[in-house]
C-alpha atoms as a PDB file:
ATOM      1  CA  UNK A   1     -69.805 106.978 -92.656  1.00  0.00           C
ATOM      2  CA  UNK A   2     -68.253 109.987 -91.925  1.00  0.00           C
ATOM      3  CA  UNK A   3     -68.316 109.353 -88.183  1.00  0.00           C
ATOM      4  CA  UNK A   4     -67.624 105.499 -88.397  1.00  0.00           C
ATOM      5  CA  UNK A   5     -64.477 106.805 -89.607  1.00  0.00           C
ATOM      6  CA  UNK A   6     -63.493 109.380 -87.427  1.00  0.00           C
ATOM      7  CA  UNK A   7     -64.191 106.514 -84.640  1.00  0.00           C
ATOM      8  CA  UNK A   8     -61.523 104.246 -86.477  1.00  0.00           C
ATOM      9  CA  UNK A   9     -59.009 106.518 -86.774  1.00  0.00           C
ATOM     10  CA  UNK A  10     -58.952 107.744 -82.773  1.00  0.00           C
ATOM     11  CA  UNK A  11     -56.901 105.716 -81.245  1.00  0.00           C
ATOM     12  CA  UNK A  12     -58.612 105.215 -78.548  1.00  0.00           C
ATOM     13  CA  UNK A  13     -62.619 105.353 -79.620  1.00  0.00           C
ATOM     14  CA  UNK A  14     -63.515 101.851 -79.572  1.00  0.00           C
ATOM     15  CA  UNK A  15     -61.793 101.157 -75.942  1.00  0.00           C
ATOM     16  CA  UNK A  16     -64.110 104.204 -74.779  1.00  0.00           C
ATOM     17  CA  UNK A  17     -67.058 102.572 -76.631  1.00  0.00           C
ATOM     18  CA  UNK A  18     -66.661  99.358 -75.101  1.00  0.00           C
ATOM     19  CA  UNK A  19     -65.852 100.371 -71.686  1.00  0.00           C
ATOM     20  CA  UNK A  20     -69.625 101.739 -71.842  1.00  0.00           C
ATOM     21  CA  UNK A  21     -70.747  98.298 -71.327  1.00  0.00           C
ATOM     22  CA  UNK A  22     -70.650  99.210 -67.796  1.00  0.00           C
ATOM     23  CA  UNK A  23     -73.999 100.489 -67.972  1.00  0.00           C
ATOM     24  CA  UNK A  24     -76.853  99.297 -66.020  1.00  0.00           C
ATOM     25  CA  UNK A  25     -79.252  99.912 -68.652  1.00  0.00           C
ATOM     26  CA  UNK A  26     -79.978  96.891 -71.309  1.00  0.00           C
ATOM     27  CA  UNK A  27     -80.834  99.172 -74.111  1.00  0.00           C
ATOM     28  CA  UNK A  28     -77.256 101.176 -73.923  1.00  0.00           C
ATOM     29  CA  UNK A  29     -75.437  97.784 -73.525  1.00  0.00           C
ATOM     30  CA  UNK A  30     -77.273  96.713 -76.745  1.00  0.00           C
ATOM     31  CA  UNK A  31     -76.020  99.696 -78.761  1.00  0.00           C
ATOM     32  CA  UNK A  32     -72.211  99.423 -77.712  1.00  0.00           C
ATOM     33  CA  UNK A  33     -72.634  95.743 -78.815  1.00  0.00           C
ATOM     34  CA  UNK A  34     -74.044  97.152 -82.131  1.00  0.00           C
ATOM     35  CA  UNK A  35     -71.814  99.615 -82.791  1.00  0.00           C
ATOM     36  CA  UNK A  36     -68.555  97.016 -81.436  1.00  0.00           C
ATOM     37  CA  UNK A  37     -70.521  94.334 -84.179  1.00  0.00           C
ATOM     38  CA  UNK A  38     -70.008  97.193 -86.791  1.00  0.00           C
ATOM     39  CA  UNK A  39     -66.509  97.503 -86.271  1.00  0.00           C
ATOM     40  CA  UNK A  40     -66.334  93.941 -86.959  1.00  0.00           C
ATOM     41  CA  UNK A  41     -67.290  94.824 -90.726  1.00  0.00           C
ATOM     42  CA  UNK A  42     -64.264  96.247 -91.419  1.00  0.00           C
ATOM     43  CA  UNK A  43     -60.521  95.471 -92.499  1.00  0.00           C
ATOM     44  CA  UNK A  44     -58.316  94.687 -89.244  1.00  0.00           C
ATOM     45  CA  UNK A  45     -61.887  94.836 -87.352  1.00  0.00           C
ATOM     46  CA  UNK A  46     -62.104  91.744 -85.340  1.00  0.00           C
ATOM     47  CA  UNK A  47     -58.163  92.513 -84.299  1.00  0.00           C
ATOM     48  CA  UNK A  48     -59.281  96.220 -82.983  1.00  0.00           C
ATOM     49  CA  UNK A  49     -62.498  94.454 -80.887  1.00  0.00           C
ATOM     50  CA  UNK A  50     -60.182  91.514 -79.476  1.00  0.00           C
ATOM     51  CA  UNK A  51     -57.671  94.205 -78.548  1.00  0.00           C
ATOM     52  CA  UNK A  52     -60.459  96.585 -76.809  1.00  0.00           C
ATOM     53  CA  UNK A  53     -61.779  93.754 -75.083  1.00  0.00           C
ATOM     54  CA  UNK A  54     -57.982  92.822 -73.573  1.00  0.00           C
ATOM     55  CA  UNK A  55     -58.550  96.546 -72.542  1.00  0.00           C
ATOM     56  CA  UNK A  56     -61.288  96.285 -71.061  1.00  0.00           C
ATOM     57  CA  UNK A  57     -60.512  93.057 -69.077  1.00  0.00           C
ATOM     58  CA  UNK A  58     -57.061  94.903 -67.510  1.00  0.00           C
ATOM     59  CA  UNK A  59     -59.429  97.835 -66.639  1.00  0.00           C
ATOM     60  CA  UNK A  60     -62.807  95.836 -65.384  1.00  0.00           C
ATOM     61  CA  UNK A  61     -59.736  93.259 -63.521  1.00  0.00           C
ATOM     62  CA  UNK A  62     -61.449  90.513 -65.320  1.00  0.00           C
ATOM     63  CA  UNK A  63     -59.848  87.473 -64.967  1.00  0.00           C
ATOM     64  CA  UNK A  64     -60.882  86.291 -68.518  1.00  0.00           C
ATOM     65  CA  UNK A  65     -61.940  88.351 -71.806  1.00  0.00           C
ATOM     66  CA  UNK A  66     -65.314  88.285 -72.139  1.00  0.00           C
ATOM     67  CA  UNK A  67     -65.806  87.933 -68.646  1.00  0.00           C
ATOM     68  CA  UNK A  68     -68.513  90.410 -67.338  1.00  0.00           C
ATOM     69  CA  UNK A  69     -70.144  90.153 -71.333  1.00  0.00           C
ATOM     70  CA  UNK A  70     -70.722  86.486 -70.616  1.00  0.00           C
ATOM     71  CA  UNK A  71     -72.079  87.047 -67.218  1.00  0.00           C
ATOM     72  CA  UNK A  72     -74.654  90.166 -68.548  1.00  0.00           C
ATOM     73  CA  UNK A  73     -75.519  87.100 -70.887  1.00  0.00           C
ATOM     74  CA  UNK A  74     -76.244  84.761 -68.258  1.00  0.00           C
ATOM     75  CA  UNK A  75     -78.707  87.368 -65.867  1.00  0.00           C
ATOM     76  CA  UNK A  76     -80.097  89.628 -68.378  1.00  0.00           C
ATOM     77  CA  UNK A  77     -84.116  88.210 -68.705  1.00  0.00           C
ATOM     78  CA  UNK A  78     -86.288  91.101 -69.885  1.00  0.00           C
ATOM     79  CA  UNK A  79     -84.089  92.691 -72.883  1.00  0.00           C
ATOM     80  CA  UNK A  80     -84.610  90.754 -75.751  1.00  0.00           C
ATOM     81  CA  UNK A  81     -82.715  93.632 -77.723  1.00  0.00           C
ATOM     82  CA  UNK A  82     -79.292  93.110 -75.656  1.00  0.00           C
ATOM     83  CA  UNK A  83     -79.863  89.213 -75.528  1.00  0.00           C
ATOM     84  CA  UNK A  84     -79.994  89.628 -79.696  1.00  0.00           C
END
């Protein structure tokens, strides 16, 4: 808890957090998805994830939000844990 909140209250934690999707391995993508799912939980939560995902698109130059998350979707085969 204590660190959950320290997380929520840097401005800048969850951007960080989901920028590490750029990770080749399937097990690290699963935990930022995790710990992005558990920010969800909270008050104002989906708002903070929509708004690091806009980040993340300007950074990554994705043309759409969601972009390269749909495509690790789409190729991923052997993780079951990041597919879940």
């Amino acid at each position: 808890q204590y660190g959950f909140n320290l997380v929520m209250s840097h401005p800048h934690a969850v951007n960080e957090i989901a920028l590490s999707l750029n990770n080749k391995n399937p097990r690290m993508k699963a935990l930022v998805l995790e710990l992005l799912a558990a920010v969800c939980l909270v008050r104002g939560g989906h708002e903070i994830i929509l708004a690091a995902f806009d980040n993340f698109k300007e950074v990554c130059k994705e043309k759409h939000r969601f972009e390269r998350l749909m495509e690790y979707f789409r190729n991923e085969d052997s993780s079951i844990d990041f597919m879940v």
